[in-house]
Protein backbone atom coordinates (compact mmCIF):
# COMPACT_ATOMS: atom_id res chain seq x y z
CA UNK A 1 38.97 -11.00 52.15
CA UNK A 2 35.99 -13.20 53.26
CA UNK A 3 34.06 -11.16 55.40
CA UNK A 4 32.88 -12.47 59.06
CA UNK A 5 30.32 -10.66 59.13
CA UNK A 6 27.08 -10.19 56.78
CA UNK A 7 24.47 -7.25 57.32
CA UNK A 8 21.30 -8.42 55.49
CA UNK A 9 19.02 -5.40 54.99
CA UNK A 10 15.74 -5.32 53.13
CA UNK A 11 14.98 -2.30 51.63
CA UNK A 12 11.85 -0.67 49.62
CA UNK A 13 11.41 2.71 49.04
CA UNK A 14 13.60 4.00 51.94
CA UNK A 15 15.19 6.44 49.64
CA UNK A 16 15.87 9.19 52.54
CA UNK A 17 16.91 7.03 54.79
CA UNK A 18 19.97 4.96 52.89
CA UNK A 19 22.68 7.35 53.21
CA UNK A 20 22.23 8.27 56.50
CA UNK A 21 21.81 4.45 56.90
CA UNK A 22 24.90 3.35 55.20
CA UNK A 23 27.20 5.65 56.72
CA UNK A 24 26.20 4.86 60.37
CA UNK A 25 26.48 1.37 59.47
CA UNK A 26 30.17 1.67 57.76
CA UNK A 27 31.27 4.17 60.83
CA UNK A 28 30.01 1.76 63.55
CA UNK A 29 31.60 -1.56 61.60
CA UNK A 30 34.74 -0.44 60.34
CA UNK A 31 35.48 1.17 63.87
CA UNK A 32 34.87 -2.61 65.26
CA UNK A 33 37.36 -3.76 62.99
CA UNK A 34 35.89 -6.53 61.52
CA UNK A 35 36.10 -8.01 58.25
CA UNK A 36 32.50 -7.39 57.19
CA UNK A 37 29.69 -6.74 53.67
CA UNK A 38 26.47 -4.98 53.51
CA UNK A 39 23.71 -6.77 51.30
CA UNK A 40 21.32 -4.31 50.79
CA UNK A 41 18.08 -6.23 49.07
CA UNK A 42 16.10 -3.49 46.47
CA UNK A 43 12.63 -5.46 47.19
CA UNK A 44 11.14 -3.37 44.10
CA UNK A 45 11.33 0.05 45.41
CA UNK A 46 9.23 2.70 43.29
CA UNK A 47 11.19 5.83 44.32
CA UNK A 48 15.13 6.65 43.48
CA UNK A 49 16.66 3.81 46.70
CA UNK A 50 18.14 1.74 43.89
CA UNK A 51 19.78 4.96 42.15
CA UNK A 52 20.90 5.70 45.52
CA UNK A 53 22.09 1.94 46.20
CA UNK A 54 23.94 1.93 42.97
CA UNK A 55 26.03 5.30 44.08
CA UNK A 56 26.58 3.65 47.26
CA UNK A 57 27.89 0.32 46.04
CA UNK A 58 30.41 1.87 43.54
CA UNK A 59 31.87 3.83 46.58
CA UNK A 60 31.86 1.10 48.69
CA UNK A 61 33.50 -2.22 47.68
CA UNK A 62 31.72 -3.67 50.94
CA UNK A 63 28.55 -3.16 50.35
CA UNK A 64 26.58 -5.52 47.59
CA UNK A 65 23.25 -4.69 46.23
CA UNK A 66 20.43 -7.01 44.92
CA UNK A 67 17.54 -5.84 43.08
CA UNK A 68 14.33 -7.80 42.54
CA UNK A 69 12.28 -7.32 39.56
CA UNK A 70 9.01 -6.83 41.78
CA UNK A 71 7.96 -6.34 44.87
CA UNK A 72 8.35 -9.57 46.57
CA UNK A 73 7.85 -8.94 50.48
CA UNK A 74 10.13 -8.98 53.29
CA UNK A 75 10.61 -12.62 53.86
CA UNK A 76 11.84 -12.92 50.36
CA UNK A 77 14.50 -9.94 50.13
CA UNK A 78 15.94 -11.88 53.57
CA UNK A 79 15.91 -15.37 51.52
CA UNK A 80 17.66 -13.71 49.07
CA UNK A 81 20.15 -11.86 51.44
CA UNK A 82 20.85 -15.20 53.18
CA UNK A 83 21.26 -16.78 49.86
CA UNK A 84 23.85 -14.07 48.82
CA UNK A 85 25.48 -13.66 52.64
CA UNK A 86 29.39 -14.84 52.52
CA UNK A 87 30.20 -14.81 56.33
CA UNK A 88 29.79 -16.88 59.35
CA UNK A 89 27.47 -14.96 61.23
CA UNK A 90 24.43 -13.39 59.56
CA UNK A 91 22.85 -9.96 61.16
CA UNK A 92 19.68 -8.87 59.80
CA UNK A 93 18.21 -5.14 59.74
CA UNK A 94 15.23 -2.68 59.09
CA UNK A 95 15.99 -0.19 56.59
CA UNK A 96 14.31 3.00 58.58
CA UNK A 97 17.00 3.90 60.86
CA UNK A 98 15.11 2.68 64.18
CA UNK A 99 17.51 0.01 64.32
CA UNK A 100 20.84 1.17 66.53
CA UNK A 101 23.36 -0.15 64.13
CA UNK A 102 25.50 -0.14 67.84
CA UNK A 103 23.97 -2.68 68.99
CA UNK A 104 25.38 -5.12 66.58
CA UNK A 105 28.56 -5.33 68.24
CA UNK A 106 27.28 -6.61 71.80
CA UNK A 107 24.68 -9.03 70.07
CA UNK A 108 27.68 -10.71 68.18
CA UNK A 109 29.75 -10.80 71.12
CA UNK A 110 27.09 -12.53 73.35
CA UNK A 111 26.67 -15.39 70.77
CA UNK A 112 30.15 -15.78 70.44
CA UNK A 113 30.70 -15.69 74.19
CA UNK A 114 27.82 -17.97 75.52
CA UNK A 115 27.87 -20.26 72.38
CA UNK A 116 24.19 -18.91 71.51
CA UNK A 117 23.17 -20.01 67.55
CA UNK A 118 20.94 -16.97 67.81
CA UNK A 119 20.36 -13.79 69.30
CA UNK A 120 16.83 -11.68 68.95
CA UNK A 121 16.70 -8.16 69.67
CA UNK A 122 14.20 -6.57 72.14
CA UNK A 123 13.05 -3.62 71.48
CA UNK A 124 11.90 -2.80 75.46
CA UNK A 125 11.38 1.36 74.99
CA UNK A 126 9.83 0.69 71.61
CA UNK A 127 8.91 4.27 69.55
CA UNK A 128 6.29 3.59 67.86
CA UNK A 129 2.17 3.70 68.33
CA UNK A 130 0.56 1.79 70.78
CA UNK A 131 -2.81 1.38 69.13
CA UNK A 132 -2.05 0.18 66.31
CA UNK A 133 1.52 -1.28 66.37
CA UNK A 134 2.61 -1.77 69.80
CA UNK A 135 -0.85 -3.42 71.05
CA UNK A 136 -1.10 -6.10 68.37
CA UNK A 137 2.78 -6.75 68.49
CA UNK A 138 2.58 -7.70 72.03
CA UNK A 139 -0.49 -9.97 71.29
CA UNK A 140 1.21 -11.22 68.37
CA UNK A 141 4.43 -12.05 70.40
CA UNK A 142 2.69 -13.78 73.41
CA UNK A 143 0.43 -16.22 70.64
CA UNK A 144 3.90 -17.14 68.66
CA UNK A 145 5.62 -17.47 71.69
CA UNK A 146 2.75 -19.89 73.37
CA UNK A 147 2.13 -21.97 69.74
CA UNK A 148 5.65 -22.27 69.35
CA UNK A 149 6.88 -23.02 72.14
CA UNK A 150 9.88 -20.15 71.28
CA UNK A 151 9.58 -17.77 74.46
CA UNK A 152 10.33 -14.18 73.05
CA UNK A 153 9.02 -11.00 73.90
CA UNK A 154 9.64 -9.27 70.24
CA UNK A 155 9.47 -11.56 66.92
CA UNK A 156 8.94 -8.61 65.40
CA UNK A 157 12.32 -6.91 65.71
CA UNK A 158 14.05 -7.38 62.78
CA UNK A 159 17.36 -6.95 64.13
CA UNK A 160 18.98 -10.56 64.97
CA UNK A 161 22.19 -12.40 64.66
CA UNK A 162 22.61 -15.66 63.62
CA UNK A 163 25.22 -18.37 62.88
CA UNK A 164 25.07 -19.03 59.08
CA UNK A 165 24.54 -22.63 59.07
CA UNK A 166 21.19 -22.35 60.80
CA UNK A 167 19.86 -19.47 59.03
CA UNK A 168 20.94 -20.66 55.81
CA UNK A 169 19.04 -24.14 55.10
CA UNK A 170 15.58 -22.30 56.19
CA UNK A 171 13.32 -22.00 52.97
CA UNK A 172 11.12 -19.26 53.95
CA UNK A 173 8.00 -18.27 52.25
CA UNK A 174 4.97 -15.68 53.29
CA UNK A 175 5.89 -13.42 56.44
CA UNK A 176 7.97 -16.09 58.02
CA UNK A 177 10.66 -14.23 58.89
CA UNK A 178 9.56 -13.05 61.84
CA UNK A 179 8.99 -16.82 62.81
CA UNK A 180 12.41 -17.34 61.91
CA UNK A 181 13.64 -18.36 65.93
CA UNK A 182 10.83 -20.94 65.61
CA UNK A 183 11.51 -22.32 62.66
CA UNK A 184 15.30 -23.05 63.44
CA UNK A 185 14.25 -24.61 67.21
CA UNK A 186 13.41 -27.37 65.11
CA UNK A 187 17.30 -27.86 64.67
CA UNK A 188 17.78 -27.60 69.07
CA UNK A 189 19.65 -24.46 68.29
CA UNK A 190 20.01 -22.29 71.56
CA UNK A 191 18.37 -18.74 71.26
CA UNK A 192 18.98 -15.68 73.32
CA UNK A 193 17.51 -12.48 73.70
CA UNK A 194 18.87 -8.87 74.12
CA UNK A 195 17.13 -5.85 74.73
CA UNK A 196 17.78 -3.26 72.23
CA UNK A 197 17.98 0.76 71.51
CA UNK A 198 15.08 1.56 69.21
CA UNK A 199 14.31 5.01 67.87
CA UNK A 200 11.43 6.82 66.03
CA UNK A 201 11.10 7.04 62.27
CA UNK A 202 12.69 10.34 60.88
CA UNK A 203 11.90 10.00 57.19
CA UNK A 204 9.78 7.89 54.87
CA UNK A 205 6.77 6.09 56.28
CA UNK A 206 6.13 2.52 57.95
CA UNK A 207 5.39 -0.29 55.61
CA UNK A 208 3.53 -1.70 58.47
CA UNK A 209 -0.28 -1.73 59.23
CA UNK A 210 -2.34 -3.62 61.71
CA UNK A 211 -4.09 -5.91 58.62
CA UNK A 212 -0.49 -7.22 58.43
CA UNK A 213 -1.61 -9.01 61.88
CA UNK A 214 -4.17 -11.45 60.11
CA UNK A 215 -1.54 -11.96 57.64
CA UNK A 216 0.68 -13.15 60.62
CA UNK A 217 -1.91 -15.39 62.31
CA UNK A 218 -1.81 -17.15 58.94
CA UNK A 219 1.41 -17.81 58.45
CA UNK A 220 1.20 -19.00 62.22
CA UNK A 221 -0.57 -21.72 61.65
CA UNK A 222 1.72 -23.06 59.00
CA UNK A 223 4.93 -22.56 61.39
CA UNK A 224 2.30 -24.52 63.85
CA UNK A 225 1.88 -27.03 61.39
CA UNK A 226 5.72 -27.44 59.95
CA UNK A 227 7.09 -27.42 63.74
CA UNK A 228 4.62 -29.83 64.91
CA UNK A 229 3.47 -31.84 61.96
CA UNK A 230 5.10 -31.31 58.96
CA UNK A 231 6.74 -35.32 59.20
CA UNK A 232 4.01 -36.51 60.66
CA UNK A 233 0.66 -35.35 59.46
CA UNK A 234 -1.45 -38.21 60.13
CA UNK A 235 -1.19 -37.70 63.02
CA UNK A 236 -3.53 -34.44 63.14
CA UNK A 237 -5.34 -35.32 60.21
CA UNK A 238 -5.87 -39.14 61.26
CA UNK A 239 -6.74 -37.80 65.10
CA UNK A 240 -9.33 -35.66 63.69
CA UNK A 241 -10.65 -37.75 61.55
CA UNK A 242 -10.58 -40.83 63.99
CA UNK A 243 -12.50 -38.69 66.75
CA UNK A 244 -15.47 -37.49 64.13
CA UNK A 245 -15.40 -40.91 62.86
CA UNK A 246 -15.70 -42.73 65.89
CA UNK A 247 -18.44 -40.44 67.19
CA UNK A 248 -20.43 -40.88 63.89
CA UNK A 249 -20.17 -44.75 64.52
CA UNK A 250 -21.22 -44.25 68.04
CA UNK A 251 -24.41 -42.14 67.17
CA UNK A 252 -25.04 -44.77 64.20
CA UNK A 253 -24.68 -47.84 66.88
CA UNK A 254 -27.17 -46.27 69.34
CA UNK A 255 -29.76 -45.92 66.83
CA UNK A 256 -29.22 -49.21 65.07
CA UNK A 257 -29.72 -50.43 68.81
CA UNK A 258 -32.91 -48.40 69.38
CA UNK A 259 -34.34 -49.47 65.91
CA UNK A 260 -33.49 -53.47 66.76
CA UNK A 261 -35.19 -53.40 70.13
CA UNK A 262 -38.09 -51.66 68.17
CA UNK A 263 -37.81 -48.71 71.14
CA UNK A 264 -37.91 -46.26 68.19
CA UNK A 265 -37.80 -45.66 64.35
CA UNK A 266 -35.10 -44.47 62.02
CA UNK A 267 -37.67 -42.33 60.34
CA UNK A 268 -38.26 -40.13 64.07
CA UNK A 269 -34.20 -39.51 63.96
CA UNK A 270 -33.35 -38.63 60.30
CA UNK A 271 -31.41 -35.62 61.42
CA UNK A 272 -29.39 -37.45 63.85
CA UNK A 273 -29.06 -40.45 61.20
CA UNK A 274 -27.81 -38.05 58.34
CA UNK A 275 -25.06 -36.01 60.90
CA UNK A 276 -23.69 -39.36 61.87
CA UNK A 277 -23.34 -40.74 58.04
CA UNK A 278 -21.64 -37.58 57.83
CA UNK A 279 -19.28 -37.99 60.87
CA UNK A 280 -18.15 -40.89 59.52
CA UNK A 281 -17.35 -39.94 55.70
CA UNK A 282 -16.27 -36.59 56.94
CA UNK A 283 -13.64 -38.97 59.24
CA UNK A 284 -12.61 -41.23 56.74
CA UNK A 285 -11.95 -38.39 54.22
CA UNK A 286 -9.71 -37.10 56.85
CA UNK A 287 -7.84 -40.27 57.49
CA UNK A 288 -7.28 -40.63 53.98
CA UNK A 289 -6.19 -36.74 53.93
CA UNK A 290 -3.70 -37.55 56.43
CA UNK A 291 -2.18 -40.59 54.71
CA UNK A 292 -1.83 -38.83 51.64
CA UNK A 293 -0.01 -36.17 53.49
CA UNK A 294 2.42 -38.42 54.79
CA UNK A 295 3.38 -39.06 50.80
CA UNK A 296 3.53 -35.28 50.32
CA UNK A 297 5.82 -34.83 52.78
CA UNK A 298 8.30 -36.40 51.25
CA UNK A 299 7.95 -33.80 48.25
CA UNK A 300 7.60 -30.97 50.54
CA UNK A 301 8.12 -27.57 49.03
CA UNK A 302 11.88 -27.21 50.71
CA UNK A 303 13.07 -29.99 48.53
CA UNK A 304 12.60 -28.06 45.57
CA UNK A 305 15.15 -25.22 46.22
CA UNK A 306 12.70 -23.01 43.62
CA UNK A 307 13.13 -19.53 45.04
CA UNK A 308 10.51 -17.01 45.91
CA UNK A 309 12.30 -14.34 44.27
CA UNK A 310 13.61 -13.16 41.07
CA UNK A 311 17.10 -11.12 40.86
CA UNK A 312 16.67 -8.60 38.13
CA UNK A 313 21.04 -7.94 39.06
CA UNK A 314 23.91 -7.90 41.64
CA UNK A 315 26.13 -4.86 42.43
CA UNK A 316 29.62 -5.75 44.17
CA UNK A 317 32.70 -5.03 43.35
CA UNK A 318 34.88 -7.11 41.12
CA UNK A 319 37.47 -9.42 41.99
């Protein structure tokens, strides 16, 4: 049976926390009643979660596993999960148990009710440090949100349903997951949020640290750049480049205009001469930057389809 339902959930080294994490997930689904599968990604785990996967699968004709060779990040076990995910609607997961699996149910409902494309969770009583998680989240969420232009109060809460058709064209790369909301508004998709039950870690510890902030910021800039630019470049490179080049002409015109009314000599504003040649190559350059970019796009990564994974095998059960 196809399923309706896909569960996409990363996982590396989580090995205390997958059967716990499998049976509330099978107890909460199967009580809903709908057809559903479990991907669980193995993003290169070092301790026994795939031995632990494997058991799982064989009992468990729902649930598929994919193992990557390597560790390959976040972002790429949910490219791969999306890849792999059969059904209509597409919920993605943490692997640590401070996801309520329970809350599935009424996220799936509300995008199904008010014709939502996607719904974000939002973790309001959140369980985890303030210093140096909660503090740089909320910073984090209120710079994505403003560069954006995506409103949410938690990117970071991996727990989100979407419709499959909008997830699934997304070629995601980096940490861009998280941008994920942003990165299908480019489609006019309509996104909700929905505050959810989150709980403390029990067992195993976070992946997370605050340098993966800087990492974030990064990868900001390119959502920045793809949302606002990414078919258009000249138009930041060639506005750039236009303003530094006109002000380099400018500076150049004023002193051509000083040295022809004999009011002053190059040789007195050498500095001044030099920064303005350099305005105006520096502006040109750009220009031609832009235009070039404008060719590029065309040949944009995305076209490719080259993955940023690589499947070492797939569990499921046989037809």
């Amino acid at each position: 049976m196809t399923p309706d339902l896909s569960v996409v959930i990363p996982i590396y080294n989580e090995a205390s926390n997958l059967e716990p994490l499998h049976q509330e997930l099978t107890e909460v689904l199967t009580q809903w009643g709908r057809p559903y599968e479990l991907i669980l990604v193995d993003d290169g785990s070092r301790d026994e979660s795939f031995a632990i996967l494997t058991r799982l699968q064989r009992g468990d004709p729902r649930t598929r596993v994919i193992q990557f060779r390597r560790n390959f990040g976040q972002t790429a076990a949910f490219a791969a999960g999306f890849a792999a995910a059969r059904g209509q609607l597409i919920v993605t997961s943490d692997g640590d148990l401070q996801n309520d699996p329970r809350d599935i149910q009424a996220m799936v409902e509300r995008l199904e009710r008010d014709q939502f494309d996607i719904v974000c969770g939002w973790r309001q009583q959140r369980k985890d440090a303030w210093i140096n998680r909660r503090l740089p989240s909320m910073l984090a969420n209120r710079l994505i949100s403003w560069a954006t232009g995506v409103g949410l109060h938690d990117y970071g809460c991996s727990l989100k349903v979407f419709r499959a058709e909008v997830v699934k064209p997304l070629r995601l790369y980096g940490e861009m997951h998280r941008f994920l909301p942003a990165l299908a508004s480019e489609m006019g998709v309509r996104i909700a949020e929905q505050p959810v039950n989150h709980r403390a870690r029990i067992h195993g510890a976070s992946k997370y640290g605050i340098t993966r902030t800087f990492r974030v910021v990064l990868d900001l800039i390119t959502v920045k750049f793809l949302l606002s630019y990414s078919t258009r470049p000249l138009q930041m490179f060639g506005l750039l480049g236009g303003v530094m080049g006109a002000c380099g002409s400018v500076i150049l015109a004023y002193l051509g205009y000083m040295r022809i009314r004999e009011l002053s000599a190059l040789s007195e504003h050498q500095p001044l001469v030099l920064f303005a040649i350099l305005l105006v190559f520096a502006g040109v350059q750009l220009v031609t930057l832009g235009l070039l970019a404008e060719m590029q796009a065309r040949t944009y990564h995305e076209s490719q389809g080259k993955p940023v994974y690589v499947i070492r095998q797939v569990l499921e059960a046989k037809d």
